[in-house]
Protein backbone atom coordinates (compact mmCIF):
# COMPACT_ATOMS: atom_id res chain seq x y z
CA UNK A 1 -7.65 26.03 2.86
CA UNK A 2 -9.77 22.94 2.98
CA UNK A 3 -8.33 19.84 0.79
CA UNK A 4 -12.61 19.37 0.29
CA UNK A 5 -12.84 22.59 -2.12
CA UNK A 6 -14.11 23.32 -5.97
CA UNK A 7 -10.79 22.86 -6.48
CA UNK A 8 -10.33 19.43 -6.15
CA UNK A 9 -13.87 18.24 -6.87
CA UNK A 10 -14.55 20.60 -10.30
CA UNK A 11 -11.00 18.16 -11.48
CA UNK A 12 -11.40 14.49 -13.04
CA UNK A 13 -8.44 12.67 -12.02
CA UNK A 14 -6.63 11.14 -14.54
CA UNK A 15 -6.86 7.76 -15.67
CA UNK A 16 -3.55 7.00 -14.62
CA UNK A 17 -2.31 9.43 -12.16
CA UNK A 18 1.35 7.98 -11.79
CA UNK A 19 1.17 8.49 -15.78
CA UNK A 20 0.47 12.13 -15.39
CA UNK A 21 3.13 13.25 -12.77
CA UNK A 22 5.65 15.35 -13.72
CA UNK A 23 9.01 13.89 -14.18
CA UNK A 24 10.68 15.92 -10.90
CA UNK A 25 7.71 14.30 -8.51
CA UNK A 26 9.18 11.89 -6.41
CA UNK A 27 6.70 9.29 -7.26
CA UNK A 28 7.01 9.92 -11.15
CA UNK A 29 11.17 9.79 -10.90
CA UNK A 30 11.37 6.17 -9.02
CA UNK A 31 9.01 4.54 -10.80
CA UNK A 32 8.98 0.82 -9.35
CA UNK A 33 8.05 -1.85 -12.11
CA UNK A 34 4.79 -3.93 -11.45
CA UNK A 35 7.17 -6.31 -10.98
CA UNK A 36 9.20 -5.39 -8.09
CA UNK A 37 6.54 -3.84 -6.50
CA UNK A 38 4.80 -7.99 -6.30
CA UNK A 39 7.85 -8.63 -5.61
CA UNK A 40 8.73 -6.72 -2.44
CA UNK A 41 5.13 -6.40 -1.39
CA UNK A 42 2.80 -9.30 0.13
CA UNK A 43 -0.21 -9.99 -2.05
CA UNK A 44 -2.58 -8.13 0.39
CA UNK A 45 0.00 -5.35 0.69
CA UNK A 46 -0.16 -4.93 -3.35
CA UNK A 47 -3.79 -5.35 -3.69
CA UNK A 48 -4.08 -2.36 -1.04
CA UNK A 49 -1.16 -0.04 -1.74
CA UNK A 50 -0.65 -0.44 -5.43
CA UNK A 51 -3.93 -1.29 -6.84
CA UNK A 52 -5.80 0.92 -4.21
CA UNK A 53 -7.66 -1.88 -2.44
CA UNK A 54 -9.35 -1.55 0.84
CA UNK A 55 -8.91 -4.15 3.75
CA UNK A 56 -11.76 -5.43 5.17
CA UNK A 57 -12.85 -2.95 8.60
CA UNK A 58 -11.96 -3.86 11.95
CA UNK A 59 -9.47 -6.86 10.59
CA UNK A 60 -6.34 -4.66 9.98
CA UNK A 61 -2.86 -4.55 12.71
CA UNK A 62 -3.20 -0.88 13.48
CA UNK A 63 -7.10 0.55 13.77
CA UNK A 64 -7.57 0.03 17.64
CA UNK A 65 -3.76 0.83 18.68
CA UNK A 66 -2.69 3.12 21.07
CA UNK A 67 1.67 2.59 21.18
CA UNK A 68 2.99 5.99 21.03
CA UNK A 69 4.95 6.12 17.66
CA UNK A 70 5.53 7.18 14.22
CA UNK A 71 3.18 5.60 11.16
CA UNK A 72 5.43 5.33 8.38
CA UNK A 73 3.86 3.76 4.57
CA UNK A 74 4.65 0.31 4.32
CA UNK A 75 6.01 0.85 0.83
CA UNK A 76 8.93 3.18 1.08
CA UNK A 77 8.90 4.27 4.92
CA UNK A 78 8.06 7.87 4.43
CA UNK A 79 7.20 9.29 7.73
CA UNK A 80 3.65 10.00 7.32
CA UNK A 81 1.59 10.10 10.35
CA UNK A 82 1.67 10.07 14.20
CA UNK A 83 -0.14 8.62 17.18
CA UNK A 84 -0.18 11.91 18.49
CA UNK A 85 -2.88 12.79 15.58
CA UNK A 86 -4.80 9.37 15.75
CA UNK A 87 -7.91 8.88 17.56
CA UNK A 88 -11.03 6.12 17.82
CA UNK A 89 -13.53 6.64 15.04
CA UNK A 90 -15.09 3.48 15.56
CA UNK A 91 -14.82 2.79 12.05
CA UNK A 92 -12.61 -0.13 11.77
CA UNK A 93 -9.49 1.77 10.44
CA UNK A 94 -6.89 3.75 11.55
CA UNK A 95 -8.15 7.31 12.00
CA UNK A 96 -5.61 10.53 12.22
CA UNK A 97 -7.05 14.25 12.03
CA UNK A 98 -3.82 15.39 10.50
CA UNK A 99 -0.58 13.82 8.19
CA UNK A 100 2.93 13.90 10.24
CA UNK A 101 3.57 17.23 8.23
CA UNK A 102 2.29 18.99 5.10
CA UNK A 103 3.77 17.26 1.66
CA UNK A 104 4.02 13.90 3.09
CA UNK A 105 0.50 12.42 1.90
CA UNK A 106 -1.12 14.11 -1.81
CA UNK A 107 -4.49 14.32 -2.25
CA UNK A 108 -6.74 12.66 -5.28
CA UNK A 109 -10.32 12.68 -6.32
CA UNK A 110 -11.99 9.40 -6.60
CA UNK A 111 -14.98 9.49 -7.54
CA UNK A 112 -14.90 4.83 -8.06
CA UNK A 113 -17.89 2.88 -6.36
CA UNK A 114 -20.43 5.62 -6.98
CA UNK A 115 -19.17 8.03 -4.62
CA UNK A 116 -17.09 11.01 -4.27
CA UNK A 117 -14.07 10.92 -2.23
CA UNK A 118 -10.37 12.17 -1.12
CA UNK A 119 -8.29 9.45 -1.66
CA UNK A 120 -4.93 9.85 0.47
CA UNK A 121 -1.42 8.29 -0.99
CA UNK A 122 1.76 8.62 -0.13
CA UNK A 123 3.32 11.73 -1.79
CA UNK A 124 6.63 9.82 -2.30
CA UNK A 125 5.72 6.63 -3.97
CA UNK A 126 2.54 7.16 -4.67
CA UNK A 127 1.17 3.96 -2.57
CA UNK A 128 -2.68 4.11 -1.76
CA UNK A 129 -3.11 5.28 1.72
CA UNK A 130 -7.09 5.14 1.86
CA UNK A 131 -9.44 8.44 1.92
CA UNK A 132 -10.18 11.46 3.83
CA UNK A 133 -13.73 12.65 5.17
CA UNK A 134 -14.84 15.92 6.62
CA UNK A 135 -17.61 17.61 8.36
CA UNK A 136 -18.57 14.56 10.32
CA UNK A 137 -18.44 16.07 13.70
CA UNK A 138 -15.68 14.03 15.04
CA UNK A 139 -14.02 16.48 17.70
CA UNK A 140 -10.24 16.81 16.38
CA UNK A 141 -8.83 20.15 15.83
CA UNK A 142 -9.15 19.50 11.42
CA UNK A 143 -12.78 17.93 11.52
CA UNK A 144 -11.16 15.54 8.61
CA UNK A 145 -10.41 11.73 9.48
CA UNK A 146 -7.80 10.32 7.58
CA UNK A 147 -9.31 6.88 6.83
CA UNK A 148 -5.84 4.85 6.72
CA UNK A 149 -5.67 1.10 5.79
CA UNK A 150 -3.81 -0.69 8.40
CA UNK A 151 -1.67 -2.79 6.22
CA UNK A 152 -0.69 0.51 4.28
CA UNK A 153 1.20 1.30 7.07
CA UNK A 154 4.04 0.31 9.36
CA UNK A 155 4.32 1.37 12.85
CA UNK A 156 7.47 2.30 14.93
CA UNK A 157 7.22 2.77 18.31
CA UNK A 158 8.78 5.41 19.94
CA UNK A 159 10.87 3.67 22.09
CA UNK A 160 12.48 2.12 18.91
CA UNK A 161 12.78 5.51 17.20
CA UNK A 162 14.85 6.89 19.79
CA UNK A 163 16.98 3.41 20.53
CA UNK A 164 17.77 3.85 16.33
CA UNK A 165 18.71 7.19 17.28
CA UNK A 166 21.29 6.36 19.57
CA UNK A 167 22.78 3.19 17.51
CA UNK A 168 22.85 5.32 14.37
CA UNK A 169 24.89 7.95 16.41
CA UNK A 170 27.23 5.56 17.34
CA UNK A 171 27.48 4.15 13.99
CA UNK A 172 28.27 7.86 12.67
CA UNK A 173 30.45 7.70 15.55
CA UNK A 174 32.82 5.82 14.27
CA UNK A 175 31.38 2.18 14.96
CA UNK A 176 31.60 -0.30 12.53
CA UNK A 177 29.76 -3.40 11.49
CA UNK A 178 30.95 -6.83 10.50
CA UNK A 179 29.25 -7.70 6.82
């Protein structure tokens, strides 16, 4: 089912849409304070993931990358999208046809600026991601581009991924670390 039906468009999101999660959603049970979240985050970071900013097109780290890795949110570090699912929209921000797997981005209707769209966040702290668009011919296998803002994510290469494999195998392993 398409993420674009009556659905989600016939809904008014909620004024405050951490305020209206239920209690067991990730996102509504590890609430940060405003306060650790400036704290933690860089000013730009906040102004994009927590007050659902946009960066300005074609100025962000990730939107003509090709490294072979996993996109993870620059929040938390939930594993949300791949470089296998990214490709060149030309439009100035990282594009993916697809999240890393279903559950790991939720879906809101924003209907701010005058116009209606999907915003994307990340389903486990609730960051702003940026929007999804369909039905605009792009040839991907969904027809949707996942409009990311670069500084909303963080990207690991692959090369790293498997090297932390390998060292946190050896930590399990019985390796130990001087503190």
């Amino acid at each position: 089912m398409s993420i674009f039906g009556d659905k989600i468009f016939g809904n008014k999101a909620p004024d405050s849409v951490r305020d209206s999660l239920p209690a067991e959603h990730p996102a509504g049970a590890s609430k940060k304070s405003d306060a650790e979240w400036r704290q933690e985050l860089t000013p730009e970071e906040y102004r994009v993931l927590r007050k659902a900013g946009t960066e300005r097109p074609f100025t962000g780290e990730y939107w003509d990358t090709h490294t072979a890795g996993v996109y993870q949110c620059r929040a938390c570090g939930s594993e949300l999208f791949t470089s296998n699912e990214k490709f060149d929209s030309h439009c100035g921000w990282p594009s993916f046809w697809a999240p890393l797997a279903e559950g790991t981005v939720r879906y809101i209707h924003d209907r701010t600026l005058g116009m209606e769209r999907i915003e994307v966040r990340c389903a486990t702290c609730d960051s702003h991601l940026g929007h999804v668009f369909e039905g605009e011919g792009y040839a991907t296998p969904t027809d949707q581009r996942f409009c990311i803002n670069s500084v909303s994510l963080k990207l690991v290469p692959r090369e790293e991924e498997q090297h932390g494999e390998q060292r946190g195998g050896e930590h399990d392993a019985g390796t130990t670390s001087a503190s």
